[in-house]
N, C-alpha and C. Protein backbone atom coordinates (compact mmCIF):
# COMPACT_ATOMS: atom_id res chain seq x y z
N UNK A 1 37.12 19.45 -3.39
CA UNK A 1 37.35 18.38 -2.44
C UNK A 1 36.02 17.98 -1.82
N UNK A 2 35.56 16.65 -1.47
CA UNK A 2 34.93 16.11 -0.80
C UNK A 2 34.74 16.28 0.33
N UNK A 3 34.02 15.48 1.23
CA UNK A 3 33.87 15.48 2.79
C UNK A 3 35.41 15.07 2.98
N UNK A 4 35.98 14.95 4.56
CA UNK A 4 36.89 14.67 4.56
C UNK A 4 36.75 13.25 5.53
N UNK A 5 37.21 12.07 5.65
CA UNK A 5 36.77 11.05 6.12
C UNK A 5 38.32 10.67 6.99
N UNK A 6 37.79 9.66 8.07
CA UNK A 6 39.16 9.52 8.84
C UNK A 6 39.88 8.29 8.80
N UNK A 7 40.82 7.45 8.72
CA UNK A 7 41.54 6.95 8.39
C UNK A 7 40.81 5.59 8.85
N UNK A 8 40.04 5.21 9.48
CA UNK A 8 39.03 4.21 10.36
C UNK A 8 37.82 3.94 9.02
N UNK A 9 37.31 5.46 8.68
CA UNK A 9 36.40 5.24 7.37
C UNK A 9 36.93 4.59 6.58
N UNK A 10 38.35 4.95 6.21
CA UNK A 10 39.10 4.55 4.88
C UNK A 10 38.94 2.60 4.90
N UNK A 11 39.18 2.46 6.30
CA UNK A 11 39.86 1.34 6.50
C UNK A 11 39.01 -0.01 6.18
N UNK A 12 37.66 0.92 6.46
CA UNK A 12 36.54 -0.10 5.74
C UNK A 12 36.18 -0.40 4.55
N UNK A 13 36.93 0.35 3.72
CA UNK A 13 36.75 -0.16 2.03
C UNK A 13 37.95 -1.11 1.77
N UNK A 14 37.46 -2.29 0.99
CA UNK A 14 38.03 -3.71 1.08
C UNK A 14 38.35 -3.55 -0.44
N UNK A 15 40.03 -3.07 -0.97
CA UNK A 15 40.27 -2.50 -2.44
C UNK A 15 40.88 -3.65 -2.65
N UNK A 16 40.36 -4.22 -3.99
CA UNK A 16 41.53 -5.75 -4.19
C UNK A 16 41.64 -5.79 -5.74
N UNK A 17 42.31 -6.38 -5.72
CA UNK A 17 42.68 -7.02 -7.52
C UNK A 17 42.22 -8.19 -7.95
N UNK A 18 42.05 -7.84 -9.16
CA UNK A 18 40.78 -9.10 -10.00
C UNK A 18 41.11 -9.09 -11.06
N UNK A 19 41.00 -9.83 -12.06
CA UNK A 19 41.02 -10.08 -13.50
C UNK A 19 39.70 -10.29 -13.67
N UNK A 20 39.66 -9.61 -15.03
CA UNK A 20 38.46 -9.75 -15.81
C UNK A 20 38.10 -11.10 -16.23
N UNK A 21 37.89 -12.14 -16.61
CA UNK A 21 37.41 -13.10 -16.83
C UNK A 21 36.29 -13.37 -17.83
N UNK A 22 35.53 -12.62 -18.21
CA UNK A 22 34.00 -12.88 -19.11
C UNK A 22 33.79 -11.07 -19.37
N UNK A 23 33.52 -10.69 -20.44
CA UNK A 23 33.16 -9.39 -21.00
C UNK A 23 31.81 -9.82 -22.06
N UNK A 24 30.62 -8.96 -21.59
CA UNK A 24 29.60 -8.87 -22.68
C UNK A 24 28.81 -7.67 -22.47
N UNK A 25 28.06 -7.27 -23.34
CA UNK A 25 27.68 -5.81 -23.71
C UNK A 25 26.48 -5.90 -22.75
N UNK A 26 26.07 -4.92 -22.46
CA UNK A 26 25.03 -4.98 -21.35
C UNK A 26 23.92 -3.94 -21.98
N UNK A 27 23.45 -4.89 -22.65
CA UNK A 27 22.12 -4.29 -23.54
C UNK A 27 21.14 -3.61 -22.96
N UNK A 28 20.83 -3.68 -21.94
CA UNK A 28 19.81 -3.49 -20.75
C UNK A 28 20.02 -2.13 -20.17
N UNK A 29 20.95 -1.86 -20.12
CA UNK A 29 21.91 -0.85 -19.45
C UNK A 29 20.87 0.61 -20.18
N UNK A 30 20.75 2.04 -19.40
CA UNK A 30 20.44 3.18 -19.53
C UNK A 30 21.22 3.66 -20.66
N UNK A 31 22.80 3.17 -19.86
CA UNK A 31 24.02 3.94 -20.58
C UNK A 31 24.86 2.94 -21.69
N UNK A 32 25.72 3.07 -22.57
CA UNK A 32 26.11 2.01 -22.63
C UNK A 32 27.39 1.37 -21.70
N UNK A 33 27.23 -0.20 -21.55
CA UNK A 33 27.98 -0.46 -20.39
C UNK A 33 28.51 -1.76 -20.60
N UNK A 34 29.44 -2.36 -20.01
CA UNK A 34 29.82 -4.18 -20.21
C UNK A 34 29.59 -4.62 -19.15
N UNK A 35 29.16 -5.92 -18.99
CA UNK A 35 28.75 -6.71 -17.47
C UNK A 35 30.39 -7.30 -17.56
N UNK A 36 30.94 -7.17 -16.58
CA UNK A 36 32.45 -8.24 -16.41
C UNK A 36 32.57 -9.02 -15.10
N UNK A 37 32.60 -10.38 -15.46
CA UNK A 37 32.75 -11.28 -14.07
C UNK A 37 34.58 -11.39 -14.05
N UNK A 38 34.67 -11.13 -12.94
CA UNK A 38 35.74 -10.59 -12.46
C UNK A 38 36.20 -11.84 -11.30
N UNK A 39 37.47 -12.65 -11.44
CA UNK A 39 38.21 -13.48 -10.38
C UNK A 39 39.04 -12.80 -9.53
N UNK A 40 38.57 -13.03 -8.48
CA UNK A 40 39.69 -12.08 -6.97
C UNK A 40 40.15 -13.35 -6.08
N UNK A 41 40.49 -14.57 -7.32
CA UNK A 41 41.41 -15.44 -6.55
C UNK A 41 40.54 -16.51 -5.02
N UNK A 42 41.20 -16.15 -4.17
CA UNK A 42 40.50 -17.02 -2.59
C UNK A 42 38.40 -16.09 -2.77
N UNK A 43 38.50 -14.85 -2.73
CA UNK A 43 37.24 -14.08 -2.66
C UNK A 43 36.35 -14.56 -3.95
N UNK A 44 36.69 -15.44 -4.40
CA UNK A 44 35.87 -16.49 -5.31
C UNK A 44 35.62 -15.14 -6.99
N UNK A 45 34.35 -15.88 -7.59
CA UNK A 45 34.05 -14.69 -8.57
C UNK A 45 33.14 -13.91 -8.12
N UNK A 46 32.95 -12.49 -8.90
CA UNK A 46 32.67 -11.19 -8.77
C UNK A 46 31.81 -10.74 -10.49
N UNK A 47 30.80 -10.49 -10.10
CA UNK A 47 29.99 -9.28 -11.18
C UNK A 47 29.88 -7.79 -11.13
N UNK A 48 30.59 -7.28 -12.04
CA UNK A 48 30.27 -5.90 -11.81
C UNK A 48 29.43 -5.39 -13.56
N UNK A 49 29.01 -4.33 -13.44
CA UNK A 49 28.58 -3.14 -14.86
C UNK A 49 29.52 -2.59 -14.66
N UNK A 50 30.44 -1.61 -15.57
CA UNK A 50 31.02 -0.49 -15.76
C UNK A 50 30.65 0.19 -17.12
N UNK A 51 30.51 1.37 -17.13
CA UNK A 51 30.51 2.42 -18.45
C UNK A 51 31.70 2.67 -18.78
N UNK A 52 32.53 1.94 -19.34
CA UNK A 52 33.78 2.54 -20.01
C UNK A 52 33.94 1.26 -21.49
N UNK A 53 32.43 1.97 -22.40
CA UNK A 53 32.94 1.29 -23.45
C UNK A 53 33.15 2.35 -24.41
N UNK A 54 33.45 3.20 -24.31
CA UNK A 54 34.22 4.51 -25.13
C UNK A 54 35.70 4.02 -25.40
N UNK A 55 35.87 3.81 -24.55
CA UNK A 55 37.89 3.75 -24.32
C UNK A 55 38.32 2.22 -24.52
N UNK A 56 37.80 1.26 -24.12
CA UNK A 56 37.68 -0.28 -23.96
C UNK A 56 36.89 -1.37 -25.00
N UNK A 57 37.60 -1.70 -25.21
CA UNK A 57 36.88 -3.05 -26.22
C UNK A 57 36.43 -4.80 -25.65
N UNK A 58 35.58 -5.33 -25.63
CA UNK A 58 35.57 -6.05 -24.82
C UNK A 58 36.85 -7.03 -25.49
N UNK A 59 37.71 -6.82 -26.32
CA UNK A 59 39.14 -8.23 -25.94
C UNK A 59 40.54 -7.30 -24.94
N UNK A 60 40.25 -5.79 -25.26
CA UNK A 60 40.91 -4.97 -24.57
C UNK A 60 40.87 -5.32 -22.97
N UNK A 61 39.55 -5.79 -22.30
CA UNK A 61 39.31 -6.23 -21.15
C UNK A 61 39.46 -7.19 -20.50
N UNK A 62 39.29 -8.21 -21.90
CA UNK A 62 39.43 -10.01 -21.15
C UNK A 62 40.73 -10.07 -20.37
N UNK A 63 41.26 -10.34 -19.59
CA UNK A 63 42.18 -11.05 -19.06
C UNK A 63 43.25 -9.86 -18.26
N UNK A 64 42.33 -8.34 -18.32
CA UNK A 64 42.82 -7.47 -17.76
C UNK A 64 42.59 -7.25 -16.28
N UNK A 65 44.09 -7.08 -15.35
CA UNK A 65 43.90 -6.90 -14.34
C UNK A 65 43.36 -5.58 -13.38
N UNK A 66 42.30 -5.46 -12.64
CA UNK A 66 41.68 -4.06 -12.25
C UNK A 66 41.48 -3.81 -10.61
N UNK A 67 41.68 -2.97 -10.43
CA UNK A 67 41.24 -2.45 -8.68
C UNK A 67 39.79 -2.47 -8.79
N UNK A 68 39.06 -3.06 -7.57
CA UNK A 68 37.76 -3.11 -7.58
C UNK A 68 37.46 -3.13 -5.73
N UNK A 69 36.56 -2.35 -5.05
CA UNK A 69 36.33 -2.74 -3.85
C UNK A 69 34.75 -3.14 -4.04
N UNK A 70 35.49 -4.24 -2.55
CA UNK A 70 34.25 -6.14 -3.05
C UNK A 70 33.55 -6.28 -2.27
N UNK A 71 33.37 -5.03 -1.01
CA UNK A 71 32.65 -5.39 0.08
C UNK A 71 31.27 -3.82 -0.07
N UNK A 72 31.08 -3.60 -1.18
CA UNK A 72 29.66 -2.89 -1.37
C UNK A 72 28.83 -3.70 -1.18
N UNK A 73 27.30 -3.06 -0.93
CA UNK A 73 26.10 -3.86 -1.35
C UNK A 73 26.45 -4.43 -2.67
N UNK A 74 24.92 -4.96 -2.77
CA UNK A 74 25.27 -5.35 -3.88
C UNK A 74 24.59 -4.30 -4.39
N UNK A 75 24.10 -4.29 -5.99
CA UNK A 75 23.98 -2.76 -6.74
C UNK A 75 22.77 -3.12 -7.45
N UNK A 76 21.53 -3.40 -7.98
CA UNK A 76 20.81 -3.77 -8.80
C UNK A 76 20.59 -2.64 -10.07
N UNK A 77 20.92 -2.87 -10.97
CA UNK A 77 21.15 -1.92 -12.37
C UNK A 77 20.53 -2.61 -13.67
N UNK A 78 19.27 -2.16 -13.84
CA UNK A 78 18.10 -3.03 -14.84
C UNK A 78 18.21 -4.24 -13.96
N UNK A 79 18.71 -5.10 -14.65
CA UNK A 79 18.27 -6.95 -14.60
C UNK A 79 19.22 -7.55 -14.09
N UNK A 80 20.21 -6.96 -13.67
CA UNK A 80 21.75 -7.14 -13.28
C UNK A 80 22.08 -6.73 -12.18
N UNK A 81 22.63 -7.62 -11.07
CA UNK A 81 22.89 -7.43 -9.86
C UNK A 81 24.76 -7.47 -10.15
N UNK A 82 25.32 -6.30 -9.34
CA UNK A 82 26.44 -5.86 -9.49
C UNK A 82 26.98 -5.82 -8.44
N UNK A 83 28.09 -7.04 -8.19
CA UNK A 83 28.32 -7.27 -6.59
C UNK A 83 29.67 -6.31 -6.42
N UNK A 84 30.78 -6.01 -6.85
CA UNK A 84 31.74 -4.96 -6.62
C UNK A 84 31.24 -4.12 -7.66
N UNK A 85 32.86 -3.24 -7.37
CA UNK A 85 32.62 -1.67 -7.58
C UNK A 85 34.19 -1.95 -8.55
N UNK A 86 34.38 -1.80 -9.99
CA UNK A 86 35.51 -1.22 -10.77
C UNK A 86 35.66 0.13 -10.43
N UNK A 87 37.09 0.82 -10.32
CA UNK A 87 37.46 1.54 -9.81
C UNK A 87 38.33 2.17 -11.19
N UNK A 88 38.18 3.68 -11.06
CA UNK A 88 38.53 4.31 -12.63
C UNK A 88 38.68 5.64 -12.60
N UNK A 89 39.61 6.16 -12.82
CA UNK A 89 39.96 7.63 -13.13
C UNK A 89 38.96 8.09 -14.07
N UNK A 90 38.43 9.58 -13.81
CA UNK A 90 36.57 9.72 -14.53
C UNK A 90 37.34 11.06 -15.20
N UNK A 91 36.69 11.71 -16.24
CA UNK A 91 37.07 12.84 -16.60
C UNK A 91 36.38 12.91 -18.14
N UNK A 92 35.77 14.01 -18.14
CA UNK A 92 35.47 14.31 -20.08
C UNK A 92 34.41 13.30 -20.03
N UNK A 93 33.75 12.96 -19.20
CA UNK A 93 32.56 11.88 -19.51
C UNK A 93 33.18 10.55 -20.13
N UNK A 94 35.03 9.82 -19.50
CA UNK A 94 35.69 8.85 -19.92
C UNK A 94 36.10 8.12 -18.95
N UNK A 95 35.99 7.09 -18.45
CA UNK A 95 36.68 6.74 -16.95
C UNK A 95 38.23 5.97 -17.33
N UNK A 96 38.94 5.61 -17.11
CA UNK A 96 39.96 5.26 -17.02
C UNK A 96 40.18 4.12 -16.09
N UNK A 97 40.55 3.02 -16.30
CA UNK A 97 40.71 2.05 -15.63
C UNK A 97 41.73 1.78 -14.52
N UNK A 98 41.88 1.50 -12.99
CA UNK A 98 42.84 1.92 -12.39
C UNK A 98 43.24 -0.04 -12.34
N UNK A 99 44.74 -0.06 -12.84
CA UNK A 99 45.12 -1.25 -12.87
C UNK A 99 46.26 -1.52 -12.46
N UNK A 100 47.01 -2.43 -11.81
CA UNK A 100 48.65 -2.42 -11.67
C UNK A 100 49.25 -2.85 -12.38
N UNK A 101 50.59 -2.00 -12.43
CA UNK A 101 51.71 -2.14 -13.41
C UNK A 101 52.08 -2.95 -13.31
N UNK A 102 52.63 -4.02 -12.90
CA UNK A 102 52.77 -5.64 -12.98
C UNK A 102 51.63 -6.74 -12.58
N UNK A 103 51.77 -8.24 -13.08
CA UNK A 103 50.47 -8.43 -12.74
C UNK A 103 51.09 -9.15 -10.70
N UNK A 104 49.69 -9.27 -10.29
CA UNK A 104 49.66 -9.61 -8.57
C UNK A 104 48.60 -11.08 -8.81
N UNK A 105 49.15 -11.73 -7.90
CA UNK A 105 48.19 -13.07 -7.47
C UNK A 105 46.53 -12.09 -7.22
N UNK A 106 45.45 -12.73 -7.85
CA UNK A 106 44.00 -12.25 -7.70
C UNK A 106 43.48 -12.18 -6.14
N UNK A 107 43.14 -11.44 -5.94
CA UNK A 107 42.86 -11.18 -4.38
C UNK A 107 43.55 -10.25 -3.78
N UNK A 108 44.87 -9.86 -4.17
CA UNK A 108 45.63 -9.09 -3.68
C UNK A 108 44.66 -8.02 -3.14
N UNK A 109 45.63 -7.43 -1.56
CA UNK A 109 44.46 -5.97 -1.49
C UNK A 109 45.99 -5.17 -1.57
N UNK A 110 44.84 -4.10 -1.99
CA UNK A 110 45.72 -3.13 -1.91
C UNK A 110 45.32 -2.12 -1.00
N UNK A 111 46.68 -1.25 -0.28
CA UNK A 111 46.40 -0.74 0.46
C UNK A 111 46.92 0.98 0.76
């Protein structure tokens, strides 16, 4: 277990739903990785990197809906500025994509 944080900490991470929108390989990258611009609806578009091209194909991604919190810095990674955070079950050096079981209007938060 982690630190333990209080319900006020929690309250400041801004978790919402997005569709993927644009998938391309992120050549640049240390690791290998996909750049995905991501629509969260009213919160306009979103760039993130993620490492989950083990498990994921970029048509596996297009048009897939994902939990992402949108109020990080932003992230600079090589040449690529990474304004949210994809959110993913990690394990075996594999992350897992955390997505909802039906689809939600883009922006949705979740809470």
């Amino acid at each position: 277990m982690t630190t333990t944080i209080s319900f006020e900490d929690f309250s400041k991470i801004d978790l919402r739903i997005g569709t993927i929108i644009e998938v391309s390989n992120f050549e640049e990258a240390h690791k290998p990785a996909y750049k995905l611009t991501i629509d969260f609806g009213d919160l306009g578009i979103k760039k993130s990197s993620a490492q989950i091209t083990s498990l994921y194909s970029e048509q596996d991604l297009l048009n897939k809906q994902i939990v992402a919190n949108v109020n990080f810095c932003n992230k600079q990674i090589a040449n690529y500025s990474s304004q949210c955070l994809v959110l993913g079950a990690s394990g075996d050096s594999k992350v897992i994509l955390l997505c909802p079981e039906d689809s939600v209007p883009n922006g949705t938060s979740v809470s």
